[in-house]
C-alpha atoms as a PDB file:
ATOM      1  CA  UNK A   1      -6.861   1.058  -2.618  1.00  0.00           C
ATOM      2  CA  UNK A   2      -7.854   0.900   1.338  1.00  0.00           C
ATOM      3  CA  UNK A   3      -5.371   0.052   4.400  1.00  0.00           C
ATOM      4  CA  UNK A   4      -7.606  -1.359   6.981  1.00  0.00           C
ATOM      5  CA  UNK A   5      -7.578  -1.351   9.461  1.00  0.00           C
ATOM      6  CA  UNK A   6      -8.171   2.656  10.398  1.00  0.00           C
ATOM      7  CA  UNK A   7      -6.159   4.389  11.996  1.00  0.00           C
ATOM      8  CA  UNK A   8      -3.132   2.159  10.575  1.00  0.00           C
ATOM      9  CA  UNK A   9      -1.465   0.463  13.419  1.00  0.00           C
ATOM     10  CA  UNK A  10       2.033   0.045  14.234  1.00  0.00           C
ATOM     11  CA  UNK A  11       3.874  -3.484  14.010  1.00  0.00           C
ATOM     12  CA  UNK A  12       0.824  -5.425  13.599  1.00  0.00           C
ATOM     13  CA  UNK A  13      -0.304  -6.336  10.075  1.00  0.00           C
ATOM     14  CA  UNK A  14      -2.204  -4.095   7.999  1.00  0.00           C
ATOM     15  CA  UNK A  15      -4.749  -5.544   5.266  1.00  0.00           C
ATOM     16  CA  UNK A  16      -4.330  -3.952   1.310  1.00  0.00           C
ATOM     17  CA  UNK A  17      -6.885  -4.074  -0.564  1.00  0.00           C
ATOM     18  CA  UNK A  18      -7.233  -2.998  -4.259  1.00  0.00           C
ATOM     19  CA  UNK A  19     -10.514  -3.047  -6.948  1.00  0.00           C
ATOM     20  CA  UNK A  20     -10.227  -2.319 -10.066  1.00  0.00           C
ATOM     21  CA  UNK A  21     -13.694  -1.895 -11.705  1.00  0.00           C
ATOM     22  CA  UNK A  22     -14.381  -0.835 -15.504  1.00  0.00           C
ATOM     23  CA  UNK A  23     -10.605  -2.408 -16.656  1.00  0.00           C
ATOM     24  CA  UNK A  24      -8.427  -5.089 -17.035  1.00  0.00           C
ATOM     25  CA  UNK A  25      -5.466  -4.014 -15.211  1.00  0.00           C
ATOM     26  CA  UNK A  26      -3.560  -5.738 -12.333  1.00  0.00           C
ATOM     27  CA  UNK A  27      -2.049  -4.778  -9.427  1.00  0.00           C
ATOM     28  CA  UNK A  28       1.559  -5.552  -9.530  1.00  0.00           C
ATOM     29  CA  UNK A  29       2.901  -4.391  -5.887  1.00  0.00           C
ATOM     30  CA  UNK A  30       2.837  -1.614  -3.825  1.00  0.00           C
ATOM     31  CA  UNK A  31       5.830   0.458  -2.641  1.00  0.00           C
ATOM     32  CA  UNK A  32       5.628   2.324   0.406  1.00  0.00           C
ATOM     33  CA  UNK A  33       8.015   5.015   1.093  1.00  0.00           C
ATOM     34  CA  UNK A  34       8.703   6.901   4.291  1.00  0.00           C
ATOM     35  CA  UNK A  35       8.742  11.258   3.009  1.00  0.00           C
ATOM     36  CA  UNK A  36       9.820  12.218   6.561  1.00  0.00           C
ATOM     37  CA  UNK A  37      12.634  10.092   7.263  1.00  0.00           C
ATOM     38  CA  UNK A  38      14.179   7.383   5.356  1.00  0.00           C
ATOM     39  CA  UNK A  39      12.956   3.423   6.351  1.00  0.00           C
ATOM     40  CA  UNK A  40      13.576   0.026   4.558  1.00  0.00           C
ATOM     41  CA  UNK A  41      11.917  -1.180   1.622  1.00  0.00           C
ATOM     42  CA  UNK A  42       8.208  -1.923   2.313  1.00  0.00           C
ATOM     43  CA  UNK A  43       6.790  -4.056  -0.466  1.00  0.00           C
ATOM     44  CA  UNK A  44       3.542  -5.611  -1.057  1.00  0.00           C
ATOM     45  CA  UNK A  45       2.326  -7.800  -3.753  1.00  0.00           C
ATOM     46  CA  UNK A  46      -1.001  -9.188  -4.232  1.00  0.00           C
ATOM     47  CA  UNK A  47      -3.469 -12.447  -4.641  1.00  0.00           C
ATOM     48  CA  UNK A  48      -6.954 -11.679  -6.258  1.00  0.00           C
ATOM     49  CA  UNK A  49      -9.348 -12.594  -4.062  1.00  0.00           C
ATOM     50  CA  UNK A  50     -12.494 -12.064  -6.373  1.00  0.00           C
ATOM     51  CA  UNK A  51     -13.199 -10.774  -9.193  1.00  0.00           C
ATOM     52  CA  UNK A  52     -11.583  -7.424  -9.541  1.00  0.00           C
ATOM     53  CA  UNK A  53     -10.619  -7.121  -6.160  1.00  0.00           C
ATOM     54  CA  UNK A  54      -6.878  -8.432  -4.846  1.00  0.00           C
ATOM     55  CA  UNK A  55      -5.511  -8.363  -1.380  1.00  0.00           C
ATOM     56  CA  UNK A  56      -1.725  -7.968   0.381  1.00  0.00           C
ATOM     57  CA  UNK A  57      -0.283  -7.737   3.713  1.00  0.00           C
ATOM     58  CA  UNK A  58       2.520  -5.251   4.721  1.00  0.00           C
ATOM     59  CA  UNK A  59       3.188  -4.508   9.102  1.00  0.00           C
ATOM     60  CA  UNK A  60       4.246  -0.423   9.347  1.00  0.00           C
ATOM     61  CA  UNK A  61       7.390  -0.577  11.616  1.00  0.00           C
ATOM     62  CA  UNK A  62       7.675   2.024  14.981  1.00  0.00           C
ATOM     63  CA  UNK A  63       9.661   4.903  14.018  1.00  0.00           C
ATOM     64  CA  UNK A  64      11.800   7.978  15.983  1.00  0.00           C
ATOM     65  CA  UNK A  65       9.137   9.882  14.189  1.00  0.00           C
ATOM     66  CA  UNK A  66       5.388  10.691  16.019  1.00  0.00           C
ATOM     67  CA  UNK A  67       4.102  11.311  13.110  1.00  0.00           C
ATOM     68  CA  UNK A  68       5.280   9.800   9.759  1.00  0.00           C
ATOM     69  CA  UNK A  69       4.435  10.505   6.337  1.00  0.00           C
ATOM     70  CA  UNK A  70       4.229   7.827   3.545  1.00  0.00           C
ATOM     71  CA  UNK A  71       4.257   7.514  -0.067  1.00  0.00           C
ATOM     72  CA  UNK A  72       1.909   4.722  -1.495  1.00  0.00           C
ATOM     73  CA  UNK A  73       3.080   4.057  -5.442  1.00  0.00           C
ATOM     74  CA  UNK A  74       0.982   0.814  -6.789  1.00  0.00           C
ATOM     75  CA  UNK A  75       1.702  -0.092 -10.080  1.00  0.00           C
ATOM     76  CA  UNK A  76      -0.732  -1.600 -12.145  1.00  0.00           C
ATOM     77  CA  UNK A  77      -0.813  -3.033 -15.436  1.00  0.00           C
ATOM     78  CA  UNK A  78      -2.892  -4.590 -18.278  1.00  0.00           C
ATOM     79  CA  UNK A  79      -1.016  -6.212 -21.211  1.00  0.00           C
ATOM     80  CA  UNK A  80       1.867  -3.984 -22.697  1.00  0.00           C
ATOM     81  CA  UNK A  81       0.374  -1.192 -20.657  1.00  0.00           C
ATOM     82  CA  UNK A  82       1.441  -0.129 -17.334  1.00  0.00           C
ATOM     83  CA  UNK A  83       0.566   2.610 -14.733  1.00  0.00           C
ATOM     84  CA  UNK A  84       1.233   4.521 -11.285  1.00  0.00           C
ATOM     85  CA  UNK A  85      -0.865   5.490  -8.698  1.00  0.00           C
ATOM     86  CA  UNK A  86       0.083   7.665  -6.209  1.00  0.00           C
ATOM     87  CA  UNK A  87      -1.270   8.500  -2.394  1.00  0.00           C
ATOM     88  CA  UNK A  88       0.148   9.929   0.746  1.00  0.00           C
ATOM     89  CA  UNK A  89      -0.958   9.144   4.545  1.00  0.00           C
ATOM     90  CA  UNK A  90       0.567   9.279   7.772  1.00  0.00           C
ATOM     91  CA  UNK A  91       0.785   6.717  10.874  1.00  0.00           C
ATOM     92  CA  UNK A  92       0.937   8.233  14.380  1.00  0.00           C
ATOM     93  CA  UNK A  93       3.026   6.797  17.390  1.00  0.00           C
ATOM     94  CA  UNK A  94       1.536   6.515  20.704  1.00  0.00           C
END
């Protein structure tokens, strides 16, 4: 999974990409969480794009925060099987 672009912006929209190489599985949608303070939902789903590879679009909103600290869970799944992926970042207010 990749946010581009880098460093990821504030209130403009942010590109999610996802490949999946080596398995069937789907992504399903992305949650993002805020860990240092709470924020509304933030939820991404996805359209493939090729094969393997899907995109989404989600905008990070300003916060009272400098610095904040998200929680990335995409959920993926492949049949009757599912799974979670997890990954932390931050975003940084000028």
């Amino acid at each position: 999974m990749a946010l581009l672009p880098r460093p990821v912006p504030l209130m403009k929209p942010v590109q999610v990409r996802v490949s999946v190489e080596g398995s069937d599985a789907i992504p399903q949608r992305l949650d993002i969480t805020g860990l240092n303070m709470r924020m509304a939902p933030n939820l991404v789903t996805f359209v493939p794009v090729e094969d393997g590879i899907w995109r989404g679009e989600t905008i990070f909103p300003v916060c009272s925060q400098r610095r904040m600290h998200w929680q990335a869970a995409l959920t993926l799944r492949a049949g009757d099987r599912s799974w979670l992926v997890k990954d932390e970042f931050h975003t940084v207010r000028p």
